[in-house]
C-alpha atoms as a PDB file:
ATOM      1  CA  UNK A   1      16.427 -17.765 -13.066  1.00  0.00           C
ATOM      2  CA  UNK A   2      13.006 -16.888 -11.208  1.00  0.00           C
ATOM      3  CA  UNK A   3      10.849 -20.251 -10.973  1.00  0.00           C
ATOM      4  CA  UNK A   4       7.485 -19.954 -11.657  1.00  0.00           C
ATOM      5  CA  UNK A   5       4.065 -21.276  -9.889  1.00  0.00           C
ATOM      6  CA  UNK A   6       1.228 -21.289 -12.195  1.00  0.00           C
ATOM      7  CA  UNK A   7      -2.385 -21.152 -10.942  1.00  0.00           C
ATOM      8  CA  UNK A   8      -4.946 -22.610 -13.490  1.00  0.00           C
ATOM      9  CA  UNK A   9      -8.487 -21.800 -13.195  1.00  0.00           C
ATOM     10  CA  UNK A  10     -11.582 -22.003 -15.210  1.00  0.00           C
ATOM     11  CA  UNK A  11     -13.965 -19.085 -15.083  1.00  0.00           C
ATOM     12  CA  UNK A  12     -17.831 -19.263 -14.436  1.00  0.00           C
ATOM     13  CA  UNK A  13     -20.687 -17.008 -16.762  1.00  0.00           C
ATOM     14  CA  UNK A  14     -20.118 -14.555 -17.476  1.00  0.00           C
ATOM     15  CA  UNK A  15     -16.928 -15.755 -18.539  1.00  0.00           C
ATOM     16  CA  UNK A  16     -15.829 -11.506 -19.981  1.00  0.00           C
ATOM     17  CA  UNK A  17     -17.450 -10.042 -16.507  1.00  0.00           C
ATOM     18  CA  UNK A  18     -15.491 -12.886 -13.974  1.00  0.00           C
ATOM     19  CA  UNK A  19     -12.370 -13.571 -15.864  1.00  0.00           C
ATOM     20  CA  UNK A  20     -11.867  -9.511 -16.014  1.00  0.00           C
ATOM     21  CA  UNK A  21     -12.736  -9.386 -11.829  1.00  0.00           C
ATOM     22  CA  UNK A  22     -10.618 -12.747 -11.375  1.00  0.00           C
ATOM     23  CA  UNK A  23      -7.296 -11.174 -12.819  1.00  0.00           C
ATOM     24  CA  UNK A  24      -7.887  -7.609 -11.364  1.00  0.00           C
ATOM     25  CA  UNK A  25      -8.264  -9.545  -7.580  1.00  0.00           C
ATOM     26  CA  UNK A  26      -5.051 -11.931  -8.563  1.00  0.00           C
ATOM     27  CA  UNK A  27      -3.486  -8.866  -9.921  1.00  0.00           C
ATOM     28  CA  UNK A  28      -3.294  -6.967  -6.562  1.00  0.00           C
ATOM     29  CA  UNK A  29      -1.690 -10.520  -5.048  1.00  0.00           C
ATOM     30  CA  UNK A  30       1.077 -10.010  -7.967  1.00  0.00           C
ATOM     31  CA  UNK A  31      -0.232 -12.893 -10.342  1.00  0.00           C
ATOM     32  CA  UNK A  32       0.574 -12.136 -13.826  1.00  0.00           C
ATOM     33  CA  UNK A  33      -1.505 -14.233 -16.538  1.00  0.00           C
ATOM     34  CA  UNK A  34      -3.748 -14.443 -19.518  1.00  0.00           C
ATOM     35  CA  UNK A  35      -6.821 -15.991 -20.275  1.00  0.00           C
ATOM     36  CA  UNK A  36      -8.267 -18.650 -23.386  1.00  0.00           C
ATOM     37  CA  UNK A  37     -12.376 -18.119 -23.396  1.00  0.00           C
ATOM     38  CA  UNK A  38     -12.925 -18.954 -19.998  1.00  0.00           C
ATOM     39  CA  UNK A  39      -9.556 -20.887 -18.665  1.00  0.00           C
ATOM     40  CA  UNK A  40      -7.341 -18.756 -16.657  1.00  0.00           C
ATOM     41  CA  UNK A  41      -3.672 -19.375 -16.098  1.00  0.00           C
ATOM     42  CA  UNK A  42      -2.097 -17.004 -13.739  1.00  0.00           C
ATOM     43  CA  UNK A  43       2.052 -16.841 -12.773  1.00  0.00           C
ATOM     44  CA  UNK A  44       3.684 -15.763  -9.412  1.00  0.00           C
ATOM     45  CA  UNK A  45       7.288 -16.561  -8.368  1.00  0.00           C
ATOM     46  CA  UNK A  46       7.984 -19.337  -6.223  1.00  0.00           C
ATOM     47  CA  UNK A  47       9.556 -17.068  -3.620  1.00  0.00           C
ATOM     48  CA  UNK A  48       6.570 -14.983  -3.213  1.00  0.00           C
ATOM     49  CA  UNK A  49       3.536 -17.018  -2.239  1.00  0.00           C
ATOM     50  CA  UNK A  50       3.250 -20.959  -0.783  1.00  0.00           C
ATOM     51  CA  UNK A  51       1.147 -22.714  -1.952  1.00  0.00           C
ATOM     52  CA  UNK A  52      -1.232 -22.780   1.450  1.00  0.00           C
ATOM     53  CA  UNK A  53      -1.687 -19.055   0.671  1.00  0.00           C
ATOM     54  CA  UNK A  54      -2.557 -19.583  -3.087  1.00  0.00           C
ATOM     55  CA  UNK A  55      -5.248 -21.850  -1.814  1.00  0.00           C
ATOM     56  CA  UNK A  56      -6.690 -19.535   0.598  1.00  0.00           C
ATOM     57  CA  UNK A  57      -6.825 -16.713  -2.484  1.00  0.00           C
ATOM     58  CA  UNK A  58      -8.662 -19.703  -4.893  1.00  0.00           C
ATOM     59  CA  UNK A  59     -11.616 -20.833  -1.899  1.00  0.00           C
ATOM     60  CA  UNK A  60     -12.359 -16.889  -1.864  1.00  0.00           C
ATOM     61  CA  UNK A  61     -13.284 -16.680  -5.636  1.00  0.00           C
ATOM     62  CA  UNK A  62     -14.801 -19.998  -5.225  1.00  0.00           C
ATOM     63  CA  UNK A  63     -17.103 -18.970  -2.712  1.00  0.00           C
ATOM     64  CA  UNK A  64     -17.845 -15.305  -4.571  1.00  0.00           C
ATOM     65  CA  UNK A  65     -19.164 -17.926  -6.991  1.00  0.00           C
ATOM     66  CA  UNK A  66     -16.411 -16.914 -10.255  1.00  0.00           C
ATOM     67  CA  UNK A  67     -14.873 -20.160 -11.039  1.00  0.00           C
ATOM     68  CA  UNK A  68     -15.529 -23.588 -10.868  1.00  0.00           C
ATOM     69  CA  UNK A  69     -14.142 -25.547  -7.737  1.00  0.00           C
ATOM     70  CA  UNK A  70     -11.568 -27.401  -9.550  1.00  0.00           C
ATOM     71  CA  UNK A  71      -8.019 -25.887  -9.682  1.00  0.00           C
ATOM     72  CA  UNK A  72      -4.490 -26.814 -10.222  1.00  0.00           C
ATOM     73  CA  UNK A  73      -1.113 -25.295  -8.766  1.00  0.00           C
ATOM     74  CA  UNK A  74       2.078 -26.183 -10.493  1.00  0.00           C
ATOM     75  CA  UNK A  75       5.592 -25.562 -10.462  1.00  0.00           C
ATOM     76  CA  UNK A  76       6.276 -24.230 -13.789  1.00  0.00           C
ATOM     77  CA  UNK A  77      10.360 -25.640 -15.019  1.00  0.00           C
ATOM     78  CA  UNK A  78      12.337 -23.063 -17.334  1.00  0.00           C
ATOM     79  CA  UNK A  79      11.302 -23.203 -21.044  1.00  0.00           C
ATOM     80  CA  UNK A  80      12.493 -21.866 -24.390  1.00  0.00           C
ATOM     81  CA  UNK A  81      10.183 -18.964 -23.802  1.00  0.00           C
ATOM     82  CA  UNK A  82      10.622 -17.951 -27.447  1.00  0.00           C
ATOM     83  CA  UNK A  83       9.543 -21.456 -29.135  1.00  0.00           C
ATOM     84  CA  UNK A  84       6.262 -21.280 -26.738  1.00  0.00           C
ATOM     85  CA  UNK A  85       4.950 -18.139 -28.603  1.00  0.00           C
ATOM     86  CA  UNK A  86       5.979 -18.625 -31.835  1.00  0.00           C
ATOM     87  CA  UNK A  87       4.255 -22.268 -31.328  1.00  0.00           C
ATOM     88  CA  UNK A  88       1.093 -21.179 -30.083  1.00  0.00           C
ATOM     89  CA  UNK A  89       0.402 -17.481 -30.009  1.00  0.00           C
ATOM     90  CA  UNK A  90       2.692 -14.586 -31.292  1.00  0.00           C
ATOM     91  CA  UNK A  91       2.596 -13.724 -35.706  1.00  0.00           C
ATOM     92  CA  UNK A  92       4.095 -10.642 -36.808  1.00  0.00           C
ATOM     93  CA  UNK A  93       1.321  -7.713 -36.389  1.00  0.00           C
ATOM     94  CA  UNK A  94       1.292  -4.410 -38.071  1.00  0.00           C
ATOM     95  CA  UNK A  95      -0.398  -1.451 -36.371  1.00  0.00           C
ATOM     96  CA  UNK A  96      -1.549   1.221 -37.890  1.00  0.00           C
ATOM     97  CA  UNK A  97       0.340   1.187 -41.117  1.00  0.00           C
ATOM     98  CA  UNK A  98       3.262   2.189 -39.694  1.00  0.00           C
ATOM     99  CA  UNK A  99       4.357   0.014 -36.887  1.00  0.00           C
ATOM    100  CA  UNK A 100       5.552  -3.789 -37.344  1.00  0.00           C
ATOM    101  CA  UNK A 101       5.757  -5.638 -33.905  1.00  0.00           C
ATOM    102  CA  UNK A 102       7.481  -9.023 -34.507  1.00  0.00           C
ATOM    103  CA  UNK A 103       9.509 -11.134 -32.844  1.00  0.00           C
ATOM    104  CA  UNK A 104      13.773 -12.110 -33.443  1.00  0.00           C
ATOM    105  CA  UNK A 105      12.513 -15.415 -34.691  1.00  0.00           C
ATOM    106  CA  UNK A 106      10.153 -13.949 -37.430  1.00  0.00           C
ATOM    107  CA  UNK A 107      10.366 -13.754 -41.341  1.00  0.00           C
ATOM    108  CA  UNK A 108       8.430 -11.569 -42.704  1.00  0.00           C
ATOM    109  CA  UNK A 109       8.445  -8.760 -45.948  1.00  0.00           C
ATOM    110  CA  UNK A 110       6.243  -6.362 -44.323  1.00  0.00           C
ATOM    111  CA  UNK A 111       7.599  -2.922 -44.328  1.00  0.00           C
ATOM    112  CA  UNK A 112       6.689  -0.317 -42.106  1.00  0.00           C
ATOM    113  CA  UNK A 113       8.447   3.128 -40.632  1.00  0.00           C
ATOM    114  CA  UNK A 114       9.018   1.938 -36.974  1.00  0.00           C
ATOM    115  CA  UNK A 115      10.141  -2.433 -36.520  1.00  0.00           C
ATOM    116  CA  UNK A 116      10.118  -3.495 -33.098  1.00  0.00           C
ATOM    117  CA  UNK A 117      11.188  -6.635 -32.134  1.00  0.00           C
ATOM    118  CA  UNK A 118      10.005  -8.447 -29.336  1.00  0.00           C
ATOM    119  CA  UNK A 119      10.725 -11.828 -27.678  1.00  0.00           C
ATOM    120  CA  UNK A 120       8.191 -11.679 -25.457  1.00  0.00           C
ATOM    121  CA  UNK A 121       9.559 -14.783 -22.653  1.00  0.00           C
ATOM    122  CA  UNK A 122       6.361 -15.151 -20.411  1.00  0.00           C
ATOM    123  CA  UNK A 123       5.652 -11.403 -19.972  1.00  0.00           C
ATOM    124  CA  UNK A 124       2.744  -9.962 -21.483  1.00  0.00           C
ATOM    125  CA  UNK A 125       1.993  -7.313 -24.970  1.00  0.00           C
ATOM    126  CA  UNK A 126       2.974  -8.353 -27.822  1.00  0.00           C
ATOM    127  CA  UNK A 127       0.740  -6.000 -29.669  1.00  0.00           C
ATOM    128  CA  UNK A 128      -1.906  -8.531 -30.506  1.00  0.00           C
ATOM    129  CA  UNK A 129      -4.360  -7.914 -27.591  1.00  0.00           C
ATOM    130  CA  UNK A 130      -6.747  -4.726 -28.198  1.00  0.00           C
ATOM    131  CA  UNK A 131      -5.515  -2.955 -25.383  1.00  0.00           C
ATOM    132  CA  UNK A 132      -1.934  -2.682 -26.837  1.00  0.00           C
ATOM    133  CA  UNK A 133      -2.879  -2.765 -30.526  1.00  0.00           C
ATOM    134  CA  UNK A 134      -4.971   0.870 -29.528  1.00  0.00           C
ATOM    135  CA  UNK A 135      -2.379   2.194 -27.019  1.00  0.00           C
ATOM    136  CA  UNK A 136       0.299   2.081 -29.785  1.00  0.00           C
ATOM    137  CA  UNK A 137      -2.104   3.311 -32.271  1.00  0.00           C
ATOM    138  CA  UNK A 138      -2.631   6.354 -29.992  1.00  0.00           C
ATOM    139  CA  UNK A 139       1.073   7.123 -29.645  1.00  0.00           C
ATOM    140  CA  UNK A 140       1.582   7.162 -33.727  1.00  0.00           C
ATOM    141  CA  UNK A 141      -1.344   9.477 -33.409  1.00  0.00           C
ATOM    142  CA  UNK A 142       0.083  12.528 -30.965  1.00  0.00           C
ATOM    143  CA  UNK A 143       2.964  14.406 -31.181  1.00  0.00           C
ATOM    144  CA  UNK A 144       5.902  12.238 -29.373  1.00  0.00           C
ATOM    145  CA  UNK A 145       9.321  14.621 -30.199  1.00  0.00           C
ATOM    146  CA  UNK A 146      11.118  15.202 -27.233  1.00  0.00           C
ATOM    147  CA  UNK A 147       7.969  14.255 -24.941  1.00  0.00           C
ATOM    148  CA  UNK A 148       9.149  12.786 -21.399  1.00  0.00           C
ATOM    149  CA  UNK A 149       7.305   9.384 -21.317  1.00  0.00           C
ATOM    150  CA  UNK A 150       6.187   6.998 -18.268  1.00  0.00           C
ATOM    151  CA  UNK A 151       4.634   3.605 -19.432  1.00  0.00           C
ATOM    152  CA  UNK A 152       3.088   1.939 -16.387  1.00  0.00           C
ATOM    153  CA  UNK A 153       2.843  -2.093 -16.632  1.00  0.00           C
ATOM    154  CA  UNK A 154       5.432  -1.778 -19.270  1.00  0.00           C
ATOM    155  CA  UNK A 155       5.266  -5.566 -19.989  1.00  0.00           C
ATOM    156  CA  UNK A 156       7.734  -6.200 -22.376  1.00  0.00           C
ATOM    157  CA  UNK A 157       8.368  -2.719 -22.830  1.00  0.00           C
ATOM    158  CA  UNK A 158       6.683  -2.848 -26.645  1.00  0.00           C
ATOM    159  CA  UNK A 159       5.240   1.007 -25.772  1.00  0.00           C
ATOM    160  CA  UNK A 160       8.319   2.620 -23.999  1.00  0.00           C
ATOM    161  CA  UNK A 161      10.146   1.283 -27.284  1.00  0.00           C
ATOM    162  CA  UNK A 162       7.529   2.661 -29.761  1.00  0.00           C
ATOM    163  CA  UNK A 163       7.684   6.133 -27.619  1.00  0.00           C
ATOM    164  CA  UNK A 164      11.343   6.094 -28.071  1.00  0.00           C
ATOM    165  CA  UNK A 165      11.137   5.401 -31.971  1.00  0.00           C
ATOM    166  CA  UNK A 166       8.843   8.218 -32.148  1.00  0.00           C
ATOM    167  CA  UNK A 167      11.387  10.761 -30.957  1.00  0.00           C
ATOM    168  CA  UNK A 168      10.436  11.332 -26.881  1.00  0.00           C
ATOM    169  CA  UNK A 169      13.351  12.524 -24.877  1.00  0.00           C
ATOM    170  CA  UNK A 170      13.072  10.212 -22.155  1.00  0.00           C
ATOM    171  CA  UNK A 171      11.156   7.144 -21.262  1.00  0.00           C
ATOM    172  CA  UNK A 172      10.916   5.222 -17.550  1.00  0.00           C
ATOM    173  CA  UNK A 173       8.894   1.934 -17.672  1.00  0.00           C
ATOM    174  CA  UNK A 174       7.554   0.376 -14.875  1.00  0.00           C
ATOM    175  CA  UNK A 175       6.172  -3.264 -13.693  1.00  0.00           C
ATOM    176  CA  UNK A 176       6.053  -5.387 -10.309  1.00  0.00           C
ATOM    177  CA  UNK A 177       6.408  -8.471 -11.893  1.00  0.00           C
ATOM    178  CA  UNK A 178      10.426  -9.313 -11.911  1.00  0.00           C
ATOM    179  CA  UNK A 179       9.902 -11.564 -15.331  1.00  0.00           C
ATOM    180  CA  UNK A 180       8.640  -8.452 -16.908  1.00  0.00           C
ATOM    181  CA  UNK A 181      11.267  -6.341 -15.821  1.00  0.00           C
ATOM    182  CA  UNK A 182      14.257  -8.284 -17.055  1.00  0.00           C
ATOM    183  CA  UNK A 183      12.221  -8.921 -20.049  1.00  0.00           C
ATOM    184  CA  UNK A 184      11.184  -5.338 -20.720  1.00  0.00           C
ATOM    185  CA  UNK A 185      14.966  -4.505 -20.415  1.00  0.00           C
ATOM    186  CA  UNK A 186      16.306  -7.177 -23.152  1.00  0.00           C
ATOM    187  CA  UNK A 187      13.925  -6.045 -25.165  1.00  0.00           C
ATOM    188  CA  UNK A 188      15.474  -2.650 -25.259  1.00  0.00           C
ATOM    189  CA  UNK A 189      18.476  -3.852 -25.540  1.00  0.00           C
ATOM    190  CA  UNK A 190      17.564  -5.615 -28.824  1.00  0.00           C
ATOM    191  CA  UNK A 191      15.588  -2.468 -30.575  1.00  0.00           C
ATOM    192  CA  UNK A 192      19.146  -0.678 -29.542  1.00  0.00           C
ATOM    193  CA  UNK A 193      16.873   1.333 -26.704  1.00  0.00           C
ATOM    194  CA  UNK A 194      19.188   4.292 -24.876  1.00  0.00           C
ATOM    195  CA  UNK A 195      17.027   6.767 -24.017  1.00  0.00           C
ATOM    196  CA  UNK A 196      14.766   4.232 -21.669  1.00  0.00           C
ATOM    197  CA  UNK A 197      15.073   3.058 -18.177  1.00  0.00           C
ATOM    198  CA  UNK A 198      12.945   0.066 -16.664  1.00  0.00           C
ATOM    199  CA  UNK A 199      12.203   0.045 -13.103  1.00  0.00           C
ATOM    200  CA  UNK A 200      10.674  -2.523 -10.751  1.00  0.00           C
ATOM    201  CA  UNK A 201       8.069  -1.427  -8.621  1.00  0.00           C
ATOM    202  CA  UNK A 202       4.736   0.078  -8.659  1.00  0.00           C
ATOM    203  CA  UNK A 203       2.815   3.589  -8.335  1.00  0.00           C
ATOM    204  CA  UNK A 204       3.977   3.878  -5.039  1.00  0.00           C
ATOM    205  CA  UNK A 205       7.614   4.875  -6.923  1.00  0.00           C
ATOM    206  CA  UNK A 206       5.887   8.034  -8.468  1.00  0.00           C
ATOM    207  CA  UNK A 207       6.254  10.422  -6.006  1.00  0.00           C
ATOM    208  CA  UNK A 208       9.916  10.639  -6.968  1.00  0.00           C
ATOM    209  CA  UNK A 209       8.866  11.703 -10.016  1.00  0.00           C
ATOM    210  CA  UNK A 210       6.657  14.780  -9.302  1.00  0.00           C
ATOM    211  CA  UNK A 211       5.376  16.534 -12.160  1.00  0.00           C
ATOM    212  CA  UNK A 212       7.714  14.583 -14.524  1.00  0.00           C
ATOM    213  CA  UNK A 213       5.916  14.009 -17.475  1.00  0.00           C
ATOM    214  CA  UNK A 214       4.444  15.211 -20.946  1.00  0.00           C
ATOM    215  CA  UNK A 215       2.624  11.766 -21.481  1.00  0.00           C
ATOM    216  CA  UNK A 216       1.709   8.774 -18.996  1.00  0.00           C
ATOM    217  CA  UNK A 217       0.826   5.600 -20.372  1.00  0.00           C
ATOM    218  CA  UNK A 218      -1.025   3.219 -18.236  1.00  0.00           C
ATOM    219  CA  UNK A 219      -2.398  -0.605 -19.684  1.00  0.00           C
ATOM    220  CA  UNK A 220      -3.432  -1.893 -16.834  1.00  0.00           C
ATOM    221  CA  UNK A 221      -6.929  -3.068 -15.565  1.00  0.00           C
ATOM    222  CA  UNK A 222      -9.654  -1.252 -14.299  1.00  0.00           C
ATOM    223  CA  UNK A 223      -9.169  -1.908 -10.797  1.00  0.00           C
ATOM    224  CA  UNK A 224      -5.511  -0.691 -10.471  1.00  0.00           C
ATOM    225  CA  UNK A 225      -6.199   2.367 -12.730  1.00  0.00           C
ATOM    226  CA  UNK A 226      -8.984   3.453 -10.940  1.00  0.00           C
ATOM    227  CA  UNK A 227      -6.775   2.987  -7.617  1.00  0.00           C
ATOM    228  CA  UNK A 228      -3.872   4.970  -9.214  1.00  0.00           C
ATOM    229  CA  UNK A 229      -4.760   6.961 -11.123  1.00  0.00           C
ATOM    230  CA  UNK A 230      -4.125   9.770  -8.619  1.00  0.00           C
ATOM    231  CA  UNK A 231      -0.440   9.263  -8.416  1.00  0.00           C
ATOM    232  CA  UNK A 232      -0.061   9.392 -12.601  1.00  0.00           C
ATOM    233  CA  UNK A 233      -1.665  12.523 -12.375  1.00  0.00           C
ATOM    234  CA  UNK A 234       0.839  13.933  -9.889  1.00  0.00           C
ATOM    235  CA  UNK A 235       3.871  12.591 -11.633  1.00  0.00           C
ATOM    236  CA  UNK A 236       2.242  14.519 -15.040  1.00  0.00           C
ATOM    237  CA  UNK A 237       3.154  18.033 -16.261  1.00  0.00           C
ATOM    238  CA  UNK A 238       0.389  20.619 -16.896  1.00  0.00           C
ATOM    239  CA  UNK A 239      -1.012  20.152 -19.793  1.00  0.00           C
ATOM    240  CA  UNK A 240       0.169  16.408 -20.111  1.00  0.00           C
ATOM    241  CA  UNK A 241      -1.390  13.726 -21.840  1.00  0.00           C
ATOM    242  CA  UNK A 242      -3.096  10.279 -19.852  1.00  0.00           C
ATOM    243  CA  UNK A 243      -3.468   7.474 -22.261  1.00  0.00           C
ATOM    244  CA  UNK A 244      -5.478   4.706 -20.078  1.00  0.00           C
ATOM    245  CA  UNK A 245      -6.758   1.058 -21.333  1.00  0.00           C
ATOM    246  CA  UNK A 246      -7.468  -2.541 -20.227  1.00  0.00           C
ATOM    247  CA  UNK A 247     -10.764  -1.870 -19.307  1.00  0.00           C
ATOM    248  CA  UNK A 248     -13.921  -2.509 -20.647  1.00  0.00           C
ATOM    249  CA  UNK A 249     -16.585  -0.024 -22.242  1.00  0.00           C
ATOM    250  CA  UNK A 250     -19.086  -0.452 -19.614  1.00  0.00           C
ATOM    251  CA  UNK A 251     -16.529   0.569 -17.337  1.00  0.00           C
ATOM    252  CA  UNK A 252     -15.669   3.948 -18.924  1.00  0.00           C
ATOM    253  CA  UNK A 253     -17.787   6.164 -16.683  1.00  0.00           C
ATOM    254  CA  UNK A 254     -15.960   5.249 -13.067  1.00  0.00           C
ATOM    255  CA  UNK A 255     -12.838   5.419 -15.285  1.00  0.00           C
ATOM    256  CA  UNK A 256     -13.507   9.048 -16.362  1.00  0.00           C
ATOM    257  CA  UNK A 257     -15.344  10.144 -13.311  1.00  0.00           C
ATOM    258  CA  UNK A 258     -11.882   9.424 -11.228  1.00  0.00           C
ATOM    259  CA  UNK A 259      -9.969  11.271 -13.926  1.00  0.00           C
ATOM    260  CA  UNK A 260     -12.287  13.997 -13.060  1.00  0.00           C
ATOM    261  CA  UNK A 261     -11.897  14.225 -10.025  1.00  0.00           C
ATOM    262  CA  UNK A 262      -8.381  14.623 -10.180  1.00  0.00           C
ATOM    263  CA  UNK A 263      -8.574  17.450 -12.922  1.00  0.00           C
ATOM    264  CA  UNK A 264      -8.130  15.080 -15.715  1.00  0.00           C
ATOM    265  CA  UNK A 265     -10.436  15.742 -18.559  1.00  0.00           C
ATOM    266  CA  UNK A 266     -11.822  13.199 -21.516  1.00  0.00           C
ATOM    267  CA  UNK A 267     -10.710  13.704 -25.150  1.00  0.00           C
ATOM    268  CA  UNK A 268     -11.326  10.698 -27.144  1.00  0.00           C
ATOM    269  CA  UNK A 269     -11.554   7.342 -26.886  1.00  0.00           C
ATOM    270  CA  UNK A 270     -10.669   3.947 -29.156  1.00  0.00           C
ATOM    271  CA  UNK A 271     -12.998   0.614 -28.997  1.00  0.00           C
ATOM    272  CA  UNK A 272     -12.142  -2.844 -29.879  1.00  0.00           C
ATOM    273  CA  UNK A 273     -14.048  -5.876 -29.205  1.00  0.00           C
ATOM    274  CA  UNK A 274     -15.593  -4.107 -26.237  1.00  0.00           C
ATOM    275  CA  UNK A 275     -12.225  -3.509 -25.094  1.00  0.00           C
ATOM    276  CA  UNK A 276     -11.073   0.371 -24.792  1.00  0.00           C
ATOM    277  CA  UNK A 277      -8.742   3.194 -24.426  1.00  0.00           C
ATOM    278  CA  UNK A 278      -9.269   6.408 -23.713  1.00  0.00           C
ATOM    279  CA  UNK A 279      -7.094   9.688 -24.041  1.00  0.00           C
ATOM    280  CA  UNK A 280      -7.380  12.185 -21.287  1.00  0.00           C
ATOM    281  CA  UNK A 281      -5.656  15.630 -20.996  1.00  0.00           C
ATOM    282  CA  UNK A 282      -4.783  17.421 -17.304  1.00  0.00           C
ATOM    283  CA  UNK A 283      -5.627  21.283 -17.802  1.00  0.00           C
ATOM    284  CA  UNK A 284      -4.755  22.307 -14.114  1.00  0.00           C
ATOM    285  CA  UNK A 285      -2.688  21.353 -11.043  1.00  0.00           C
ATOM    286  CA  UNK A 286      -4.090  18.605  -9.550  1.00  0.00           C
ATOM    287  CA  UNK A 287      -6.056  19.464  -6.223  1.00  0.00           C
ATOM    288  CA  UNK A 288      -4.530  18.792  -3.213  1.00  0.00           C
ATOM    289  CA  UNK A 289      -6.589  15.557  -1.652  1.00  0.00           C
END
């Protein structure tokens, strides 16, 4: 089992602005985390950072002036994953009248057309963050039957499995986080998944996949989509679909002016707690760059 380092941090004001520039930077280092108000905990494998390098990473964002100067680095030991959540953090949701995300441990009499179950470990999306909450609303929404599907940052896999349910033809998730990949892959394994593959890697896989798909899903954050968006475009079909989100509202326009520039044009967009999504559709072959 992969041991885990945890990196806890605690945010300066603006505690939305920094916490949202601190995960994007940790992000690219392949830290995986969440964040309470304005305490960040962020996760990396043992194997893949010391801890001399982890410091080096912390003094930059101390001396860009986003978090305070006191930090702690830890050596996370294996945990009933499952008791953590339902402890502290994951309740049965329902989205959109239709879809009931809950976990194996859950009792619950809600009734809805699609049940996912989801034991979430220490990946990430359990449906209660806005990001995933309007991604899966935006997937009841369009038409799904026999739609190839890629879900980048699959997480736990909760929107390849709700693409599945909905009747695509194929689905390929992918994350760079190794938790998230054998977690994404139980998980499909419990919703009796077969039409789904999860890969480990990042965009830099896509170009095996050229022209692939009716509908690319990428939850993310702003820095990485703006940085990638150019290979989901390739890997998308004429005509295809680009559902985008963890980004903010104010940061919309460089969203949408990339998408432009790679012949990617707005449709409509969701909004919660300043959080969005927004639905883009590719018209044309992309432009050769």
């Amino acid at each position: 089992m992969t041991i885990y380092k945890e990196l806890a941090l605690t945010a300066k004001e603006p505690f939305d602005e920094n916490v949202d520039i601190i995960s994007a930077y940790l992000g690219e280092f392949g830290f995986e985390g969440s964040a309470e108000d304005e305490i960040i905990k962020a996760y990396i494998a043992e194997e893949l950072m010391g801890d001399d390098e982890i410091v080096i990473l912390v003094e930059q964002l101390i001396e860009k002036n986003l978090i305070e100067p006191t930090y702690t680095i830890e050596l996370i030991a294996p945990k009933n994953w499952n008791e953590e959540w339902e402890k502290n953090y994951f309740q049965p949701i329902l989205i959109g009248e239709q879809c009931l995300i809950k976990s194996s441990f859950h009792q619950t009499d809600i009734k809805a057309n699609y049940e996912i179950v989801i034991d979430p470990k220490m990946s990430f999306g359990t449906g209660h963050h806005e990001t995933t909450s309007m991604m899966a609303e935006f997937l009841l929404e369009i038409p799904m039957k026999d739609k190839t599907v890629l879900d980048m940052g699959t997480g736990t896999g909760i929107l390849a499995i709700l693409a599945s349910m909905l009747g695509c033809s194929k689905v390929i998730g992918i994350d760079n986080d190794s938790w998230c990949y054998e977690n994404a892959q139980e998980n499909l394994e419990k919703n009796n998944i077969h039409n789904a593959e999860i890969i480990l890697g990042d965009a830099g896989l896509l170009k095996s996949y050229p022209a692939t798909f009716d509908i690319v899903i990428a939850n993310i954050n702003r820095h990485i989509l703006i940085s990638d968006i150019k290979y989901y475009v390739k890997a998308m079909k004429k005509n295809s679909v680009l559902l985008l989100s963890g980004f903010y509202k104010e940061d919309f326009d460089a969203i949408d002016a990339v998408c432009q520039q790679n012949n990617c044009v707005f449709v409509n967009s969701k909004t919660k707690n300043n959080w969005m999504s927004a639905a883009f559709k590719k018209n044309e072959d992309e432009i050769s760059k």
